[in-house]
C-alpha atoms as a PDB file:
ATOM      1  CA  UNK A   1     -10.582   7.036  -8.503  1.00  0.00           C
ATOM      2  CA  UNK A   2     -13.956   7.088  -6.585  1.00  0.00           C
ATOM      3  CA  UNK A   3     -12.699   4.757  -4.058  1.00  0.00           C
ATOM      4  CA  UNK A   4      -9.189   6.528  -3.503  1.00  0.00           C
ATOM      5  CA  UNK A   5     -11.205  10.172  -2.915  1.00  0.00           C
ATOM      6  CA  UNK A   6     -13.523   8.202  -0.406  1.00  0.00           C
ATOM      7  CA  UNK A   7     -10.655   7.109   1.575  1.00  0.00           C
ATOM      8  CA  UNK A   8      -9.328  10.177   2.046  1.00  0.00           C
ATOM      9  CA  UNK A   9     -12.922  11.924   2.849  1.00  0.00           C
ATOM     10  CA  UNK A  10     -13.213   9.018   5.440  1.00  0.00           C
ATOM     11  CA  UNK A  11     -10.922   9.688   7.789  1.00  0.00           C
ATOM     12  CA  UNK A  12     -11.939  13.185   7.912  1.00  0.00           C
ATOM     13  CA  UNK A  13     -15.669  12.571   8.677  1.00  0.00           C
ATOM     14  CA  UNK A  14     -14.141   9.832  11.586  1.00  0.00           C
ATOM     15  CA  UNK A  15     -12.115  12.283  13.552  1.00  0.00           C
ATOM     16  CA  UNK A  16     -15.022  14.741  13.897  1.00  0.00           C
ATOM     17  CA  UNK A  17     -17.378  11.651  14.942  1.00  0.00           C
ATOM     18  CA  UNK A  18     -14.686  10.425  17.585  1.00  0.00           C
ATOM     19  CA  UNK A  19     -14.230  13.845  18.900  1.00  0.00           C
ATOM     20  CA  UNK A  20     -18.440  13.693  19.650  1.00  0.00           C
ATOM     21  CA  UNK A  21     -17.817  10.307  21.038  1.00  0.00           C
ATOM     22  CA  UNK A  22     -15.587  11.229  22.934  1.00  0.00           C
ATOM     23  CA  UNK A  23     -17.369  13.819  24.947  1.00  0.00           C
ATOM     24  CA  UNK A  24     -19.966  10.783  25.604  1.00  0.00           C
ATOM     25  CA  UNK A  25     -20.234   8.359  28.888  1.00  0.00           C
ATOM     26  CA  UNK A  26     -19.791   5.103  27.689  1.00  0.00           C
ATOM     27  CA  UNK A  27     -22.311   2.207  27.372  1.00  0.00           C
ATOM     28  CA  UNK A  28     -22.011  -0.052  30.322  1.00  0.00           C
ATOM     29  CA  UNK A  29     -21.837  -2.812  27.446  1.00  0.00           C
ATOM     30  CA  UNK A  30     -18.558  -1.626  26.457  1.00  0.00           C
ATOM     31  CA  UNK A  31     -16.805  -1.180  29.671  1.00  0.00           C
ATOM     32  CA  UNK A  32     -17.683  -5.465  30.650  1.00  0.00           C
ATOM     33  CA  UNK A  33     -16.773  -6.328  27.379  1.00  0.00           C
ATOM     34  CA  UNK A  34     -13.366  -4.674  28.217  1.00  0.00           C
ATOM     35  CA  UNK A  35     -12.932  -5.852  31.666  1.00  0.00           C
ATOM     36  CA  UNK A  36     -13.313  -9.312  29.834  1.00  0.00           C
ATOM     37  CA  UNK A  37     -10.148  -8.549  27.446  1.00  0.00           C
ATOM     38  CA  UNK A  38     -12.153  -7.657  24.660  1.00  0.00           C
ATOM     39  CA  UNK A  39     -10.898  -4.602  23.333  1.00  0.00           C
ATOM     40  CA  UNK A  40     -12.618  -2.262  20.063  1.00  0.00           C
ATOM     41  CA  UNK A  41     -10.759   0.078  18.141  1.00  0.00           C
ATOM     42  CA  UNK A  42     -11.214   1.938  15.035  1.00  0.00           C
ATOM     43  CA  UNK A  43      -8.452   3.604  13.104  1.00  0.00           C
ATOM     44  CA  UNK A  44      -7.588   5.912  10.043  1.00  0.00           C
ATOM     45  CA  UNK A  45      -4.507   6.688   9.027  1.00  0.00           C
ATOM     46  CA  UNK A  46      -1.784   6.997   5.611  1.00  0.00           C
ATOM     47  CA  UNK A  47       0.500   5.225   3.823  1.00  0.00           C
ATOM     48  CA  UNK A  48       3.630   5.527   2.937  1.00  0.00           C
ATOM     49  CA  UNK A  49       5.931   3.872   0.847  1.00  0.00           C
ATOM     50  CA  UNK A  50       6.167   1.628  -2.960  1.00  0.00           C
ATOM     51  CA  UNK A  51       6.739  -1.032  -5.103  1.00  0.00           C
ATOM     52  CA  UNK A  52      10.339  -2.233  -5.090  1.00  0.00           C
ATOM     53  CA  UNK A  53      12.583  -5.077  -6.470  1.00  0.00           C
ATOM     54  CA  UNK A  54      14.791  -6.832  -4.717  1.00  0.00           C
ATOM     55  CA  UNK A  55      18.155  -5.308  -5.455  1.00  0.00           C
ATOM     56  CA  UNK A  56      18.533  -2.746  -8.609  1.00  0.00           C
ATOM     57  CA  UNK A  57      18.136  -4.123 -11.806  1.00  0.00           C
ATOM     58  CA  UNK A  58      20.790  -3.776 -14.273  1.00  0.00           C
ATOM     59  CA  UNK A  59      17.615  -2.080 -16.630  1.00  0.00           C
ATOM     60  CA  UNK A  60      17.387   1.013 -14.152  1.00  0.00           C
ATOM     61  CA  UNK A  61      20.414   2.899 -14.578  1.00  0.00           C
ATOM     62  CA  UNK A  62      19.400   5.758 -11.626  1.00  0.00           C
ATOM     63  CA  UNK A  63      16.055   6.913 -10.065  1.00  0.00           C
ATOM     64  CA  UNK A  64      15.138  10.090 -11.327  1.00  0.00           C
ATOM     65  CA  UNK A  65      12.111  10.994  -9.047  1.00  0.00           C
ATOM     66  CA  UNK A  66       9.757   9.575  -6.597  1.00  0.00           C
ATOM     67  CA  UNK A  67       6.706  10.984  -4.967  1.00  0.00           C
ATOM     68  CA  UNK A  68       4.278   9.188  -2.607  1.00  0.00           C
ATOM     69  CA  UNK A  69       0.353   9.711  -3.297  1.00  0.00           C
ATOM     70  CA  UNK A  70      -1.623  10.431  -0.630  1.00  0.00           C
ATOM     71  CA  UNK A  71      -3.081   7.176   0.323  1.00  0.00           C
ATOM     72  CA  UNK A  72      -5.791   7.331   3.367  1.00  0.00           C
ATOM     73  CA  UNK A  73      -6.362   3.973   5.517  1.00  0.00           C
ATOM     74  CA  UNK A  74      -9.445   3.468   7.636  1.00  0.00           C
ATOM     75  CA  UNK A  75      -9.716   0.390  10.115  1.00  0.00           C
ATOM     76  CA  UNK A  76     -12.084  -0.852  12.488  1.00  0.00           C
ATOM     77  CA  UNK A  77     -10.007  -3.516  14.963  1.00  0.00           C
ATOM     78  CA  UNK A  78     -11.010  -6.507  17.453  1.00  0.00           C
ATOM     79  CA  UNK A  79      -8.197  -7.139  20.064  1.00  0.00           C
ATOM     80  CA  UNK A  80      -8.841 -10.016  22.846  1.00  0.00           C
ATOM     81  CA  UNK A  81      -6.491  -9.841  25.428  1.00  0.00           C
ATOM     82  CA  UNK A  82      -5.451 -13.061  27.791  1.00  0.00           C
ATOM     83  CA  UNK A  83      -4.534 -14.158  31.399  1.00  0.00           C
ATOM     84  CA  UNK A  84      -5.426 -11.268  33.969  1.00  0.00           C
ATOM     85  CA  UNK A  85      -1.987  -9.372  33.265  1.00  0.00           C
ATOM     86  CA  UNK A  86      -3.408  -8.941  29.429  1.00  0.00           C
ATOM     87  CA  UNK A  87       0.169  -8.434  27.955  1.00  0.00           C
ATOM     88  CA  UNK A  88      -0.329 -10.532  25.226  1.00  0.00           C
ATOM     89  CA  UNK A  89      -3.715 -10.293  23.015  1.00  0.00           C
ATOM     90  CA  UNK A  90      -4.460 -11.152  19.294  1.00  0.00           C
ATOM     91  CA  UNK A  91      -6.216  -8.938  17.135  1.00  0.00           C
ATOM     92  CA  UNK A  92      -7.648  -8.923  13.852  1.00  0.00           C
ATOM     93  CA  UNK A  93     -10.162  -6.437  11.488  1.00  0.00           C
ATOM     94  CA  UNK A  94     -11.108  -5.385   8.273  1.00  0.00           C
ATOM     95  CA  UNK A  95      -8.988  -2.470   6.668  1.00  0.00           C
ATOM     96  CA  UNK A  96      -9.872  -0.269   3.249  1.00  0.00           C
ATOM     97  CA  UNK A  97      -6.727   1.643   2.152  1.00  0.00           C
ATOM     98  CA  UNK A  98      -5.245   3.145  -0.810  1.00  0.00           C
ATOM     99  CA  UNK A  99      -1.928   2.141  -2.027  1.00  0.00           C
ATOM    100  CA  UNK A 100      -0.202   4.248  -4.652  1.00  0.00           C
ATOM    101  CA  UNK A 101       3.438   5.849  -6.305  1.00  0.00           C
ATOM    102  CA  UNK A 102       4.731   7.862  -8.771  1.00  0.00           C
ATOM    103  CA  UNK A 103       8.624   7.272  -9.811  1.00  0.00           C
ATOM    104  CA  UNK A 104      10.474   8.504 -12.888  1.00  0.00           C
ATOM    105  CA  UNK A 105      13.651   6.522 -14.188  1.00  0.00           C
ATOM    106  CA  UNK A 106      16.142   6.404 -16.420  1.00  0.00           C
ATOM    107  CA  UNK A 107      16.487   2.849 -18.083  1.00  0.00           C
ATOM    108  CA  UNK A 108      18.211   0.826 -20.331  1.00  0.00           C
ATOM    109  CA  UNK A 109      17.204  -2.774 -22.295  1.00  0.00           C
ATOM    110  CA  UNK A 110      13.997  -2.377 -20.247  1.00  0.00           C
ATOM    111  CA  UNK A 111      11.410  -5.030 -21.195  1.00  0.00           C
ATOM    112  CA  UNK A 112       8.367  -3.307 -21.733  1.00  0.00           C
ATOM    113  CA  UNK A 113       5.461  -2.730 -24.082  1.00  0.00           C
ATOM    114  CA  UNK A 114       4.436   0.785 -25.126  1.00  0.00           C
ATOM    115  CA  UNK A 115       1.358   2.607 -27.332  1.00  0.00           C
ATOM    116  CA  UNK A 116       2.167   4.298 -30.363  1.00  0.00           C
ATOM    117  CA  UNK A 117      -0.250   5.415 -32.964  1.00  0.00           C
ATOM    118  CA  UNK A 118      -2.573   2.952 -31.384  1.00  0.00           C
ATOM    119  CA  UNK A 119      -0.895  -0.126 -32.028  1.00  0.00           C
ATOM    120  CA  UNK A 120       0.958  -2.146 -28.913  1.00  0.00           C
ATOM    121  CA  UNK A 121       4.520  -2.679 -29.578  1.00  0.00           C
ATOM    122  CA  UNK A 122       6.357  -4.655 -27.538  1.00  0.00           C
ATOM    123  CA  UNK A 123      10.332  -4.641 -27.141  1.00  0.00           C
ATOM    124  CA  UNK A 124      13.232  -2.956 -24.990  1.00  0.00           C
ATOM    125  CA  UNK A 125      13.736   0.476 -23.627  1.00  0.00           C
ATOM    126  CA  UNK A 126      16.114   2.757 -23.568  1.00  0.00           C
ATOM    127  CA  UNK A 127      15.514   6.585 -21.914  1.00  0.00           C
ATOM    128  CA  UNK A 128      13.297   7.906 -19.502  1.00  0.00           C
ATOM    129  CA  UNK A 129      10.625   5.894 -18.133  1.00  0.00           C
ATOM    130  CA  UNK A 130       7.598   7.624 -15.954  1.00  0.00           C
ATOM    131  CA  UNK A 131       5.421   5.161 -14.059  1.00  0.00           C
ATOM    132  CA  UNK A 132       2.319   5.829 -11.751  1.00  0.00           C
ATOM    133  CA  UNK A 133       0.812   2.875  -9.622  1.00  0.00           C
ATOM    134  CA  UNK A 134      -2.471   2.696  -7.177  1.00  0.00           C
ATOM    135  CA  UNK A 135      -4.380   0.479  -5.848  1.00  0.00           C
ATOM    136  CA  UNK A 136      -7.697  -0.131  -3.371  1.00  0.00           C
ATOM    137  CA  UNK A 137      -7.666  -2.836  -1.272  1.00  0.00           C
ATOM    138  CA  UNK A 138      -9.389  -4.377   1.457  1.00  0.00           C
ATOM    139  CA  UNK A 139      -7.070  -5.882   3.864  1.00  0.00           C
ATOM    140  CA  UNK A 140      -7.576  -8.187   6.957  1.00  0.00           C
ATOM    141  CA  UNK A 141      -4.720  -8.397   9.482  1.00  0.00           C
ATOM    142  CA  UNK A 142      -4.200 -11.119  11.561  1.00  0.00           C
ATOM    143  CA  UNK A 143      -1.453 -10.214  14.256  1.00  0.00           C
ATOM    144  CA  UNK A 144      -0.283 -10.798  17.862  1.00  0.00           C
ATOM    145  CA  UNK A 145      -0.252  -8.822  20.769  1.00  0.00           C
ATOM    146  CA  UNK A 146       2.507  -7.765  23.049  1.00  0.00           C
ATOM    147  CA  UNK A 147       1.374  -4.954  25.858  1.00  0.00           C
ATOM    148  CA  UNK A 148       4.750  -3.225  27.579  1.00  0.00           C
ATOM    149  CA  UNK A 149       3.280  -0.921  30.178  1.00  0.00           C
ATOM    150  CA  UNK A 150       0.291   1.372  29.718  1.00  0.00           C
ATOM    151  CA  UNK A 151       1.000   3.010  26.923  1.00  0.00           C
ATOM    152  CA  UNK A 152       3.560   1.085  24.538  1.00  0.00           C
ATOM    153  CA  UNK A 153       2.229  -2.286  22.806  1.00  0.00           C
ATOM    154  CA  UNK A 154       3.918  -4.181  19.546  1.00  0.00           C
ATOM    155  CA  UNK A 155       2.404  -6.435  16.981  1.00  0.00           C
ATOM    156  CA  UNK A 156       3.490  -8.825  14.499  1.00  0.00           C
ATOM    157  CA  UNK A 157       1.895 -11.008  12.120  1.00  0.00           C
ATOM    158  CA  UNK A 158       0.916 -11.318   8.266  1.00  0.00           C
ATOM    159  CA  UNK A 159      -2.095  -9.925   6.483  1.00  0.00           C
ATOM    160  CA  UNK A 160      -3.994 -10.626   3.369  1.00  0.00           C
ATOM    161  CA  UNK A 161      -5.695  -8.091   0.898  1.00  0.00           C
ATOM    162  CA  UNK A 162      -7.632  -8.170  -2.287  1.00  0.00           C
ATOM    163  CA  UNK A 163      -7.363  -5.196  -4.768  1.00  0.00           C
ATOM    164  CA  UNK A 164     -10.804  -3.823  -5.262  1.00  0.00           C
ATOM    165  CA  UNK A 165      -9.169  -1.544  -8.585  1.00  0.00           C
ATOM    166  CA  UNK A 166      -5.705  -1.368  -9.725  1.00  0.00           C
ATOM    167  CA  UNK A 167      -3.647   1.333 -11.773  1.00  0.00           C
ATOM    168  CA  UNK A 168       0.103   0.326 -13.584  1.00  0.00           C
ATOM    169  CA  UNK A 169       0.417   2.662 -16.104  1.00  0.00           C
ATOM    170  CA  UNK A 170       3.061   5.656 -17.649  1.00  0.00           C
ATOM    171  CA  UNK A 171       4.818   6.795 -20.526  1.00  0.00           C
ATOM    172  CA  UNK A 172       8.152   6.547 -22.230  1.00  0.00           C
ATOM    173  CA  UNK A 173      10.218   9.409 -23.346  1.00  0.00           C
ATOM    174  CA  UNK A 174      13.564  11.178 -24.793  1.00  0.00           C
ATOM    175  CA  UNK A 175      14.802   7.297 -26.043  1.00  0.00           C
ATOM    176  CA  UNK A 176      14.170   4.537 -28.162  1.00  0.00           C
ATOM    177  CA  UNK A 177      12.525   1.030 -28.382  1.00  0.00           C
ATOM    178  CA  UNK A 178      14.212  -2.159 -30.378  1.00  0.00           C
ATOM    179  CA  UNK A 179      11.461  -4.056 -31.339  1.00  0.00           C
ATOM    180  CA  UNK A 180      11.237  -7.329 -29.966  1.00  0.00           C
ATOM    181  CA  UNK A 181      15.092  -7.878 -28.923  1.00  0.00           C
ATOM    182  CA  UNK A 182      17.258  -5.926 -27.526  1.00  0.00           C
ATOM    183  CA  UNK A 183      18.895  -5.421 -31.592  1.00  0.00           C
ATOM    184  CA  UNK A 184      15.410  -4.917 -33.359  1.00  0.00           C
ATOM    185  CA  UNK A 185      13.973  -2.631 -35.338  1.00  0.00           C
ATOM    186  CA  UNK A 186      14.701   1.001 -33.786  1.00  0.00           C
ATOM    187  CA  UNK A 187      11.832   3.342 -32.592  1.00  0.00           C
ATOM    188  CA  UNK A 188      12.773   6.945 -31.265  1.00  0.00           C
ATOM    189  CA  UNK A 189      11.039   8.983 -29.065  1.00  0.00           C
ATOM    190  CA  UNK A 190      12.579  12.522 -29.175  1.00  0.00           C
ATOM    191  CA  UNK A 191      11.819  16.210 -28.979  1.00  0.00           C
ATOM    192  CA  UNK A 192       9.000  15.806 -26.554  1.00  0.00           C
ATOM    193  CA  UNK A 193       7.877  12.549 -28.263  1.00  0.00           C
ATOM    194  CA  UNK A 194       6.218  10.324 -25.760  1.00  0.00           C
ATOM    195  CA  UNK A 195       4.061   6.664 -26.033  1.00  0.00           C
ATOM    196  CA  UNK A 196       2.212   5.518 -23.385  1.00  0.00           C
ATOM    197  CA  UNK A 197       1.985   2.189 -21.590  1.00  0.00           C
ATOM    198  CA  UNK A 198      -0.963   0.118 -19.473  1.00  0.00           C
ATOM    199  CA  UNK A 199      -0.722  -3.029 -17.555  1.00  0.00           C
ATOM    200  CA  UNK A 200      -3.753  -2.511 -15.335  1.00  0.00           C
ATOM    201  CA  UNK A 201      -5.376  -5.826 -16.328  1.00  0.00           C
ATOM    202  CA  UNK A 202      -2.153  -7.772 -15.464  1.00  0.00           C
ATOM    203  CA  UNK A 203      -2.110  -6.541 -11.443  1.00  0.00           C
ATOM    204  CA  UNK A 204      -2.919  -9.299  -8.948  1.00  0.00           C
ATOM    205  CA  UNK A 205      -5.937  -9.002  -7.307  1.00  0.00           C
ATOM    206  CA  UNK A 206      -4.522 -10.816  -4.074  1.00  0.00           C
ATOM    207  CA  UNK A 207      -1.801  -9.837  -1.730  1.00  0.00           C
ATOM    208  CA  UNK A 208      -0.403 -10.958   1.435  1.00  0.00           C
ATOM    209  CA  UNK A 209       2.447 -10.924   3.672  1.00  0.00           C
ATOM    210  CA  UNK A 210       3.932 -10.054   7.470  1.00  0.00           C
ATOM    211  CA  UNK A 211       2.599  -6.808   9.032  1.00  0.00           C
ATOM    212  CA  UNK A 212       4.719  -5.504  12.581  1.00  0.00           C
ATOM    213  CA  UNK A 213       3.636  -2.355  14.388  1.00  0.00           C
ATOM    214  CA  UNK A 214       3.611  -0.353  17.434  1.00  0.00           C
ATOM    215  CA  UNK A 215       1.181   1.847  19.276  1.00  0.00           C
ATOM    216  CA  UNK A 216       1.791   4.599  21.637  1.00  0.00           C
ATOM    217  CA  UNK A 217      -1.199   6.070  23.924  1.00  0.00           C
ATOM    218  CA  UNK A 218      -1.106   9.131  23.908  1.00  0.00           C
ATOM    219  CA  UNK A 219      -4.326   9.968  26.028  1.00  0.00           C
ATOM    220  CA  UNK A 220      -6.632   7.691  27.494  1.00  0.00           C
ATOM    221  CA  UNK A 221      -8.579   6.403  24.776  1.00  0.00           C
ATOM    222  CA  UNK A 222      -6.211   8.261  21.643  1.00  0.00           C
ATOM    223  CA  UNK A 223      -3.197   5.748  20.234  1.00  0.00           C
ATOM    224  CA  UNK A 224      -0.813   6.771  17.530  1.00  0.00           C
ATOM    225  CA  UNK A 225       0.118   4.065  15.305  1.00  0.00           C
ATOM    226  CA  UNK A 226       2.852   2.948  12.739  1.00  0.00           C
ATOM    227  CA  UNK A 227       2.756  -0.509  11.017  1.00  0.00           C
ATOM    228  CA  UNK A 228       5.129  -1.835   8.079  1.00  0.00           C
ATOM    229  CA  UNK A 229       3.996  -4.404   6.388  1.00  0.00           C
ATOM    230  CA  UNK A 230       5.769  -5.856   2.834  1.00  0.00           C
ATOM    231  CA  UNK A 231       4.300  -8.368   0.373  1.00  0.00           C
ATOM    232  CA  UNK A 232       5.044 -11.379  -0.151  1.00  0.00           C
ATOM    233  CA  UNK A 233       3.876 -11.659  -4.023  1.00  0.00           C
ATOM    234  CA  UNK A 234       5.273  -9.405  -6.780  1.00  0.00           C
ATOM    235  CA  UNK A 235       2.228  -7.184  -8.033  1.00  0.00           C
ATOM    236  CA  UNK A 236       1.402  -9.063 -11.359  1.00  0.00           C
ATOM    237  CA  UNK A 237      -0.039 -12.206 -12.227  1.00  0.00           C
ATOM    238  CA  UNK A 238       2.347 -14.886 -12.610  1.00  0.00           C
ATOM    239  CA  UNK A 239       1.569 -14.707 -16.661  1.00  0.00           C
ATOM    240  CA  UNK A 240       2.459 -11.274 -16.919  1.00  0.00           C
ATOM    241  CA  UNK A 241       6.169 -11.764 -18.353  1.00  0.00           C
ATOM    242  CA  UNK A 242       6.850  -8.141 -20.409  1.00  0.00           C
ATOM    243  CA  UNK A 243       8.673  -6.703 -17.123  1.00  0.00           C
ATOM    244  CA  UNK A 244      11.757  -9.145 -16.248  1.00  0.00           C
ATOM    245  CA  UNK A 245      11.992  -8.010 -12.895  1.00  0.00           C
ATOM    246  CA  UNK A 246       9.772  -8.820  -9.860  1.00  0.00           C
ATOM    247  CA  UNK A 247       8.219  -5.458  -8.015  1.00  0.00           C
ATOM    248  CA  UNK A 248       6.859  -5.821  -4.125  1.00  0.00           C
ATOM    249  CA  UNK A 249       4.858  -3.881  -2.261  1.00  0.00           C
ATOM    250  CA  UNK A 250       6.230  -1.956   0.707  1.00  0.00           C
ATOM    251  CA  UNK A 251       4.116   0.275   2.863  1.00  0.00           C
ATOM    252  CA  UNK A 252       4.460   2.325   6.457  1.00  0.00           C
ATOM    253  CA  UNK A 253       1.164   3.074   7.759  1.00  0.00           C
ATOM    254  CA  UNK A 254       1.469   5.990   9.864  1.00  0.00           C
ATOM    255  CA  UNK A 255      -2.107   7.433  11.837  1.00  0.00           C
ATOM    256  CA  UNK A 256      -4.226   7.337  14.856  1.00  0.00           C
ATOM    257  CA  UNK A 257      -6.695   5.889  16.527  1.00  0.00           C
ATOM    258  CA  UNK A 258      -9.614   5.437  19.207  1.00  0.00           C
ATOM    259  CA  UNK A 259     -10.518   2.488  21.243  1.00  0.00           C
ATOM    260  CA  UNK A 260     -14.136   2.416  22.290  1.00  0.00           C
END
């Protein structure tokens, strides 16, 4: 929770520093470096987006709600571009951002295993499901560099993060749980009855997978950004085998940022 709040604090603090920068001349050191390709930028900015399957599982019989958390990005990036024209470049950097979603659902057979009365009981699902996911990562991007004209530029490429902390939990309600097959024992969960579930242990700590973008300049030194990028991996360990269904990562990164 620490890290998420520092994220979005971050970004805050950054644009008031770049605005001072701004107002600065800049240090002869930075203007050869860029007349040799070498390009510095730094970057904040929010994501957008989930953790999807691939198709809709029979289990999920409709999506009742979804609401994105607000999940701050901050980047610093290195950018070398070749050949005098410098359209093409390849950049890479070191990114701390917050991924996170809350989604509601009505299921039905849904593998799962929920707290009651503080004993684990594992078995299939049938009624409202609420589910709230985050994560902190560090991510490094490794992308490609295509320059248009003076202002438009696109990337593609992959990246690779590590979760620093992880959050998969929720509760069931207004439904009941078969124990252990889908014809087990019967548990019900009515008139505001809920049970609670956790599978923050079973999260992956690594992720990867392609990244594209594009940047628009708006002013000299001030670039608007938007990069997709969708993982590869589905968000628990390969052991983890209570939810039948694999979930992926999916995130638009919307923000700003300064080059130097």
């Amino acid at each position: 929770m620490k890290n998420r709040i520092l994220i979005i604090a971050i970004p805050l603090m950054f644009f008031n520093s770049i605005l001072a920068f701004a107002q600065q001349d800049r240090d002869s050191v930075l203007i050869n470096l860029e007349k040799a390709g070498w390009e510095y930028e730094v970057k904040a900015g929010c994501n957008i987006g989930g953790i999807i399957p691939l198709g809709m599982p029979q289990e999920i019989r409709s999506i009742n709600s979804y609401s994105p958390r607000l999940n701050g990005s901050f980047e610093g990036v290195v950018t070398h571009w070749f050949f005098k024209d410098k359209k093409w470049g390849a950049s890479t950097g070191l990114r701390i951002e917050a991924k996170g979603m809350h989604a509601s659902a009505t299921v039905k057979n849904y593998s799962t295993e929920i707290i009651t009365d503080g004993n684990r009981v594992a078995g299939y699902w049938t009624g409202d499901v609420n589910t709230k996911y985050s994560g902190t990562f560090l991510t490094l991007p490794f992308l490609v560099d295509y320059r248009f004209n003076k202002r438009w530029i696109i990337n593609a490429g992959v990246y690779v993060s590590y979760m620093l902390e992880g959050n998969f939990s929720g509760d069931v309600s207004n439904g009941y749980l078969r124990q252990g097959t889908p014809v087990g024992e019967k548990l019900e969960f009515k008139d505001g009855k809920t049970a609670t579930y956790d599978f923050d242990s079973d999260l992956r700590r690594f992720e990867w997978g392609p990244e594209i973008g594009v940047s628009w300049k708006a002013f000299n030194r001030f670039k608007l950004n938007a990069d997709l990028a969708y993982g590869f991996d589905h968000i628990f360990k390969k052991s983890f085998k209570t939810i039948t269904f694999n979930l992926y990562p999916v995130y638009l990164n919307v923000g700003f940022g300064y080059i130097f």
